[in-house]
N, C-alpha and C. Protein backbone atom coordinates (compact mmCIF):
# COMPACT_ATOMS: atom_id res chain seq x y z
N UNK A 1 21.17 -13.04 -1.53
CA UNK A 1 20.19 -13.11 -2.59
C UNK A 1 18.83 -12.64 -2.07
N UNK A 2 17.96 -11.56 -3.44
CA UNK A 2 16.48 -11.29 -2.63
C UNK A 2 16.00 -12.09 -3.45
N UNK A 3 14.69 -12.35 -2.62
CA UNK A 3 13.42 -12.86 -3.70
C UNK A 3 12.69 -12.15 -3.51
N UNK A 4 11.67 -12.03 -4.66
CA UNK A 4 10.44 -11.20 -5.10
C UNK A 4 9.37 -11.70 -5.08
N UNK A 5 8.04 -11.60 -4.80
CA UNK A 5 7.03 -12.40 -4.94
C UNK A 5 5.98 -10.90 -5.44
N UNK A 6 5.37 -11.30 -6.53
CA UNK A 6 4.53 -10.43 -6.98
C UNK A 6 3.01 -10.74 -6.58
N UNK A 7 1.90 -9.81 -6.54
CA UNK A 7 0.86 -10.37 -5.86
C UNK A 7 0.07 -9.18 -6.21
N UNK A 8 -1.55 -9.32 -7.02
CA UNK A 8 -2.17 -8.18 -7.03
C UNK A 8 -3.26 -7.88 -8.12
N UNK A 9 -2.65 -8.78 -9.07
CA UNK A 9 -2.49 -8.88 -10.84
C UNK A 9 -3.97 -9.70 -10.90
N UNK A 10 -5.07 -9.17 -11.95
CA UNK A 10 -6.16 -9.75 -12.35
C UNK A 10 -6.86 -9.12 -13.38
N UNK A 11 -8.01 -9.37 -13.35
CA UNK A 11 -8.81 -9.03 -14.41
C UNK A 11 -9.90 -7.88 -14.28
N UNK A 12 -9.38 -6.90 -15.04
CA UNK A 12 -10.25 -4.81 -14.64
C UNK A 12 -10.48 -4.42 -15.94
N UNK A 13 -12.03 -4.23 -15.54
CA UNK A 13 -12.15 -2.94 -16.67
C UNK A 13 -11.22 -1.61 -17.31
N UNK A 14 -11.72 -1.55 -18.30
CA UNK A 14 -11.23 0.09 -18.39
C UNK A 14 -12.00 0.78 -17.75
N UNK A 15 -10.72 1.51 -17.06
CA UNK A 15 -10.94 2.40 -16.19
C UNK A 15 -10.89 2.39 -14.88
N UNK A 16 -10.41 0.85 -14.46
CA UNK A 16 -10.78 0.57 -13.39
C UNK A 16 -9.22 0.52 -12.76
N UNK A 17 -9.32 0.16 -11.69
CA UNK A 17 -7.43 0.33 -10.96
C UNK A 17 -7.72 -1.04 -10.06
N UNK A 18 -6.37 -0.97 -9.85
CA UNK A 18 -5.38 -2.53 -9.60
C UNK A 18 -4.71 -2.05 -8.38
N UNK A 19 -4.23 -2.34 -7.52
CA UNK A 19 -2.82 -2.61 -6.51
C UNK A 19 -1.90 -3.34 -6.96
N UNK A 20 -0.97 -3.54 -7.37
CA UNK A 20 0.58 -4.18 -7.31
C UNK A 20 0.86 -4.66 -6.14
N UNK A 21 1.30 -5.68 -5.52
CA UNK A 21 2.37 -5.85 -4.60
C UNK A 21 3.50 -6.11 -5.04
N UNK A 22 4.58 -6.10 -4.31
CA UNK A 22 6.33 -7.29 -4.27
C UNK A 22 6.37 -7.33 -2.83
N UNK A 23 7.16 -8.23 -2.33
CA UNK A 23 7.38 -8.81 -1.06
C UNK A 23 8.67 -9.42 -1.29
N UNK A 24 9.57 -8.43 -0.72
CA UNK A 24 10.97 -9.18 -0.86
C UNK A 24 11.12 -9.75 0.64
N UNK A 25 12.13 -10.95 0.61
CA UNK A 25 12.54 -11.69 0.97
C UNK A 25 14.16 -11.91 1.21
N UNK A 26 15.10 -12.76 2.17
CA UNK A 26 16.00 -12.68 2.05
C UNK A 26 16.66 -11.24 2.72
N UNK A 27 18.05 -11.21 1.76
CA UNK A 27 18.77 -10.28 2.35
C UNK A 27 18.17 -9.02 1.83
N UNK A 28 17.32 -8.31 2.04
CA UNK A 28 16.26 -7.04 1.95
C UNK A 28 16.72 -6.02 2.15
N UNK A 29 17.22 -6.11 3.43
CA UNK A 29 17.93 -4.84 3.75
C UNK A 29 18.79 -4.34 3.30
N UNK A 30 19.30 -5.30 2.47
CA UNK A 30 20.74 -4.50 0.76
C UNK A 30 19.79 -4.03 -0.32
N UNK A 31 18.75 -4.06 -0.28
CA UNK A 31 17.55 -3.97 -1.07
C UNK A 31 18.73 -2.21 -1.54
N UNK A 32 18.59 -1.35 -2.57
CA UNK A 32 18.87 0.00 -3.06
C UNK A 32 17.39 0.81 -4.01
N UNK A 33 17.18 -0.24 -5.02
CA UNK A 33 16.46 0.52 -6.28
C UNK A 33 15.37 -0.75 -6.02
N UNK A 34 13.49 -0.27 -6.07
CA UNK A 34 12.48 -0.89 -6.62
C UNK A 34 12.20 -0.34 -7.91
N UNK A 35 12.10 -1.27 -8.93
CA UNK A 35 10.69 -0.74 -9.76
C UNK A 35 10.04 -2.20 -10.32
N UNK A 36 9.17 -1.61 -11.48
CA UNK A 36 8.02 -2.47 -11.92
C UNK A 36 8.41 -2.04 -13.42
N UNK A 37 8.43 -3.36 -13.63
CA UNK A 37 8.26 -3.38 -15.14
C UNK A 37 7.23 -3.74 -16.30
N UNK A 38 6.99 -3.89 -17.30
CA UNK A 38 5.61 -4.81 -17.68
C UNK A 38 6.46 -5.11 -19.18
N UNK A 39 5.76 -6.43 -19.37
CA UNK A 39 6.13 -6.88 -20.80
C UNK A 39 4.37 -8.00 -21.34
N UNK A 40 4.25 -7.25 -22.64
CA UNK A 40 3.23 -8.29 -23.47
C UNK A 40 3.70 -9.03 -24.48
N UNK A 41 3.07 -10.15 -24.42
CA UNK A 41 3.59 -11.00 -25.37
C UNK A 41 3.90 -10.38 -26.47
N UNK A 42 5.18 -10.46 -27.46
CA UNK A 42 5.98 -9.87 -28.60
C UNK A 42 6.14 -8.86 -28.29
N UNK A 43 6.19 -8.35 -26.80
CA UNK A 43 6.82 -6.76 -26.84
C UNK A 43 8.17 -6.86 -26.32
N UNK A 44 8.99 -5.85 -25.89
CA UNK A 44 9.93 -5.54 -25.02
C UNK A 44 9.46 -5.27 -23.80
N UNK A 45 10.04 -5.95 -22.63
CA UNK A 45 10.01 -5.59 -21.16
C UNK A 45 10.34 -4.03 -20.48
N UNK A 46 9.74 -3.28 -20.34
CA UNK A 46 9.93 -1.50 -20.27
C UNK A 46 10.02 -1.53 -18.79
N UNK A 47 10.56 -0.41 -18.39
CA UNK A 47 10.43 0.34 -17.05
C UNK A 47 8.92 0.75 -16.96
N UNK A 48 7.80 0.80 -15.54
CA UNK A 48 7.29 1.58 -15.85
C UNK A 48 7.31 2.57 -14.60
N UNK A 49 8.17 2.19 -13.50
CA UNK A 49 7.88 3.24 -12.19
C UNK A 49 9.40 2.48 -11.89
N UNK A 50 9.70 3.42 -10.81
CA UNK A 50 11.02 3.21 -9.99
C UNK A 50 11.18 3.86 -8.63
N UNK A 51 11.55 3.74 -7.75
CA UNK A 51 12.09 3.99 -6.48
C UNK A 51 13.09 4.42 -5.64
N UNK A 52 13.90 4.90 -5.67
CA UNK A 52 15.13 4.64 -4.28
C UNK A 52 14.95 4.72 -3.25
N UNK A 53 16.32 4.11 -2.45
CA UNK A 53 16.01 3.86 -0.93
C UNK A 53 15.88 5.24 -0.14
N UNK A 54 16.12 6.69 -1.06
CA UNK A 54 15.72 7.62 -0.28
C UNK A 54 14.03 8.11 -0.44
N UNK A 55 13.48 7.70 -1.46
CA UNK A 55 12.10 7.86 -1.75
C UNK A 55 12.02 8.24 -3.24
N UNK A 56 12.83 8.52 -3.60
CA UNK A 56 12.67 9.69 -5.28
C UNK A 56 12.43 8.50 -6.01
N UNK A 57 11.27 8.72 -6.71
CA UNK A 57 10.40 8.38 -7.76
C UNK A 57 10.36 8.46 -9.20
N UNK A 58 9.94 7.57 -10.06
CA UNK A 58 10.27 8.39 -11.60
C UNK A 58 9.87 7.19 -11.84
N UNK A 59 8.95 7.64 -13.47
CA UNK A 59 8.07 6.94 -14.41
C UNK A 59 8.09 6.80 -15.76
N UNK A 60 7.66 5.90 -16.44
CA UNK A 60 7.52 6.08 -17.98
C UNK A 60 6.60 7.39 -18.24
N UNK A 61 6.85 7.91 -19.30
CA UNK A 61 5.62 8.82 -19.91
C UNK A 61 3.87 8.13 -19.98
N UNK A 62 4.27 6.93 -20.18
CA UNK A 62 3.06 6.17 -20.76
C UNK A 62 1.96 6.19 -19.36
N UNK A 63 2.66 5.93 -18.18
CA UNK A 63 1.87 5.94 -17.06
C UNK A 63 1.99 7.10 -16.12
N UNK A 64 2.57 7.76 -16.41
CA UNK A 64 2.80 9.16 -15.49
C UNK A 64 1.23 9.97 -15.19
N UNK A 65 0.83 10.29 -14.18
CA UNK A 65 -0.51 10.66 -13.67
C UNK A 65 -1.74 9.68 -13.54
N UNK A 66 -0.99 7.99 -13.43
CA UNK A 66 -1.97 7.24 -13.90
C UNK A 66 -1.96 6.29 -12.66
N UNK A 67 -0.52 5.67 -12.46
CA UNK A 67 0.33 4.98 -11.88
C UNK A 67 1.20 5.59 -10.27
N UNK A 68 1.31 5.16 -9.44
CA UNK A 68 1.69 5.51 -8.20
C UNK A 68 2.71 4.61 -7.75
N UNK A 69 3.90 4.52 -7.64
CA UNK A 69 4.89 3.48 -7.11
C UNK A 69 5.31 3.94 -5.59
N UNK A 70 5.23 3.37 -4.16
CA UNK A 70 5.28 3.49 -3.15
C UNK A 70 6.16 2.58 -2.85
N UNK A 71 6.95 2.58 -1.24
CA UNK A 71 7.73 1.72 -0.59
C UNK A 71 7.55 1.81 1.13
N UNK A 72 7.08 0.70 1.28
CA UNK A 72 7.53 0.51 2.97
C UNK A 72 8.54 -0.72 3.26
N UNK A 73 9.41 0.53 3.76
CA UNK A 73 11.12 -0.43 4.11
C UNK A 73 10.40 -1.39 5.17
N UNK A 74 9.78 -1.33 6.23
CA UNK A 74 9.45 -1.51 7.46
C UNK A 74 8.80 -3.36 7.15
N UNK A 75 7.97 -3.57 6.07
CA UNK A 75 7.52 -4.19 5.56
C UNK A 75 8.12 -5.05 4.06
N UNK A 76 9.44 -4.25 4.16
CA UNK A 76 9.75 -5.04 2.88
C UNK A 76 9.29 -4.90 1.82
N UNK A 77 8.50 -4.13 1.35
CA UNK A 77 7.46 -4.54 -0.31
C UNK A 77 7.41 -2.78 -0.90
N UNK A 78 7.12 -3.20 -1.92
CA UNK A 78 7.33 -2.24 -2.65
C UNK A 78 5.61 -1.94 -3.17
N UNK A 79 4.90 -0.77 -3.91
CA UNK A 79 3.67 -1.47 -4.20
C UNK A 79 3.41 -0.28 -5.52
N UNK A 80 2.52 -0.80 -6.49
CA UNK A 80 2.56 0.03 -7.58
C UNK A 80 0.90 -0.14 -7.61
N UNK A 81 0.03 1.22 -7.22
CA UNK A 81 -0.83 1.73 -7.54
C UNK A 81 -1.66 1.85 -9.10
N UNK A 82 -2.29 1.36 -9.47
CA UNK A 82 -2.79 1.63 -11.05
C UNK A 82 -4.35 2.22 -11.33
N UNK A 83 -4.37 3.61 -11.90
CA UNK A 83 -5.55 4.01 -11.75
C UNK A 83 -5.96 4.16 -12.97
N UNK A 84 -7.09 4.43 -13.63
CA UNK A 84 -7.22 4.93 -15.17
C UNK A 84 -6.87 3.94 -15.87
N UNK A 85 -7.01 2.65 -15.63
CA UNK A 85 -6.55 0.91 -16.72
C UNK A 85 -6.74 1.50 -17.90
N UNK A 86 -6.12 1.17 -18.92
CA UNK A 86 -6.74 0.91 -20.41
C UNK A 86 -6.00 -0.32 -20.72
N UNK A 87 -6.84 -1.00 -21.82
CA UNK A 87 -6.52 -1.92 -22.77
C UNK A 87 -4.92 -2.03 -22.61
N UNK A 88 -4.07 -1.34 -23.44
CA UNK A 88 -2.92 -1.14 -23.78
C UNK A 88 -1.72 -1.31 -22.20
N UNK A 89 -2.75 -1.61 -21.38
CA UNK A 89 -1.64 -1.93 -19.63
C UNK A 89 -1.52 -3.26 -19.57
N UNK A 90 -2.44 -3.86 -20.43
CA UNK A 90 -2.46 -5.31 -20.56
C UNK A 90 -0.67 -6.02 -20.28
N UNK A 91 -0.75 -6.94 -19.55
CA UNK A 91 1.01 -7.40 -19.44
C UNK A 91 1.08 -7.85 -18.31
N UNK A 92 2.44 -8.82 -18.34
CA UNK A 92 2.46 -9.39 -16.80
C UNK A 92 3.66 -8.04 -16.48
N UNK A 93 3.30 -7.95 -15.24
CA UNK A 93 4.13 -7.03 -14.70
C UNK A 93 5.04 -7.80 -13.78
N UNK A 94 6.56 -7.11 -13.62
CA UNK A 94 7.70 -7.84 -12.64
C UNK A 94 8.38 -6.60 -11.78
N UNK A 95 8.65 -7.08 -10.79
CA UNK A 95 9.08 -6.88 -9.59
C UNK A 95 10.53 -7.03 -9.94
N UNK A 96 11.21 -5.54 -9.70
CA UNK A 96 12.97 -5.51 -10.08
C UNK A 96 13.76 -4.77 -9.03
N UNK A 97 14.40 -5.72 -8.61
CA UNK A 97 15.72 -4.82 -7.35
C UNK A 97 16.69 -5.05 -7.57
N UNK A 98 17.48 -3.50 -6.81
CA UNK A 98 18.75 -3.90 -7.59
C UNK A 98 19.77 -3.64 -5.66
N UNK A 99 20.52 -4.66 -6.01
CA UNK A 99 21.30 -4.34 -4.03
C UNK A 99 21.94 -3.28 -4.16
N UNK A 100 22.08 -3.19 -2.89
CA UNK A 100 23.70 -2.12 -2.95
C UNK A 100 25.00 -2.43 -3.49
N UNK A 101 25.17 -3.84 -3.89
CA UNK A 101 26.33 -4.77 -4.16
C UNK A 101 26.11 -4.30 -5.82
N UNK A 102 25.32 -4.14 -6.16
CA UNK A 102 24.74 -3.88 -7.99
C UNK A 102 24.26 -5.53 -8.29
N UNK A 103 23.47 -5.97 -7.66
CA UNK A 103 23.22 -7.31 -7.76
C UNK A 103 21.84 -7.27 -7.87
N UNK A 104 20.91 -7.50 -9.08
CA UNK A 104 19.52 -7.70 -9.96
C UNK A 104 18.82 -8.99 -9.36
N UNK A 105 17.44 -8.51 -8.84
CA UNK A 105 16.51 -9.25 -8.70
C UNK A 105 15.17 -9.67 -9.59
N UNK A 106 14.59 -10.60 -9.94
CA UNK A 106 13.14 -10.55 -10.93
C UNK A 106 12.32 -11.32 -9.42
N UNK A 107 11.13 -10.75 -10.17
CA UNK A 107 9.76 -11.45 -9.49
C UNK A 107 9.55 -12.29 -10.79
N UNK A 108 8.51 -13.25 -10.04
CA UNK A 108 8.21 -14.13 -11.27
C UNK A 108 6.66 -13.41 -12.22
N UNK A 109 6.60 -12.20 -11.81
CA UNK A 109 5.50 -11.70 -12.75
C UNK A 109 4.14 -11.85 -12.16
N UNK A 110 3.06 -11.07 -12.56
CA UNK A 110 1.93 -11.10 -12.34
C UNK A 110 1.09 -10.56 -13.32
N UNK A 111 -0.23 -11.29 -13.74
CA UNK A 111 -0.89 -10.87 -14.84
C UNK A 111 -1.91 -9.83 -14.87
N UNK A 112 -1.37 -8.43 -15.64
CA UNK A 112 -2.86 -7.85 -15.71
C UNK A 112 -3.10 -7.61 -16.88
N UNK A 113 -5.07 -7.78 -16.91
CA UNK A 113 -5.81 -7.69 -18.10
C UNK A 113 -6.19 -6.79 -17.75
N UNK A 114 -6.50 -5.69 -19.03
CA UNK A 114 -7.66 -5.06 -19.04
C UNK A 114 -8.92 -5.15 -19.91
N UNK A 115 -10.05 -5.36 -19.69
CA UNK A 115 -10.89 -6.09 -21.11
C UNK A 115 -12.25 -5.59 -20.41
N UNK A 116 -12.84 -5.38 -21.51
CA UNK A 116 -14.36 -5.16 -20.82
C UNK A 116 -15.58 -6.67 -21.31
């Protein structure tokens, strides 16, 4: 089993950028797929960045040129970059792995506002 711990999440202007962390835990090294998800209250929980354990990357439309998703195996954590905030990023964001076994991890979330 991994665990996730999310860490990063607060309160930014528009316009302003954030760091993401995750910090997995546990059996890590079965670690396969990172990404980040975000969900606002009455929405659906979306993809918004993703990872593999070879490096290849891929994003929602919504954050593409905005958003940066990185990985250091070495360190365990995964980290999602946020540049260009608007309003509409508002959401707790979660931390998602998937093993090599096909076995799903959650973080327990982290909150970001954007508000001026």
């Amino acid at each position: 089993q991994v665990q996730l711990v999310e860490s990063g999440g607060g309160l930014v202007q528009p316009g302003g950028s954030l760091r993401l962390s995750c910090a997995a835990s546990g059996n890590s090294f079965s670690i396969n797929i990172m990404e980040w998800y975000r969900q606002a209250p009455g929405k659906q929980r979306t993809r918004v960045a993703g990872i593999g354990i070879s490096g290849h990357t891929y994003y929602a439309d919504s954050v593409k040129g905005r958003f940066t998703i990185s990985r250091d195996h070495a360190k365990n954590s995964v980290y999602l970059q946020m540049n260009s905030l608007e309003p509409v990023d508002t959401a707790v964001y979660y931390c998602h792995a998937i093993s090599q076994a096909g076995v799903a991890s959650w973080g327990q979330g982290t909150q970001v506002t954007i508000s001026s």
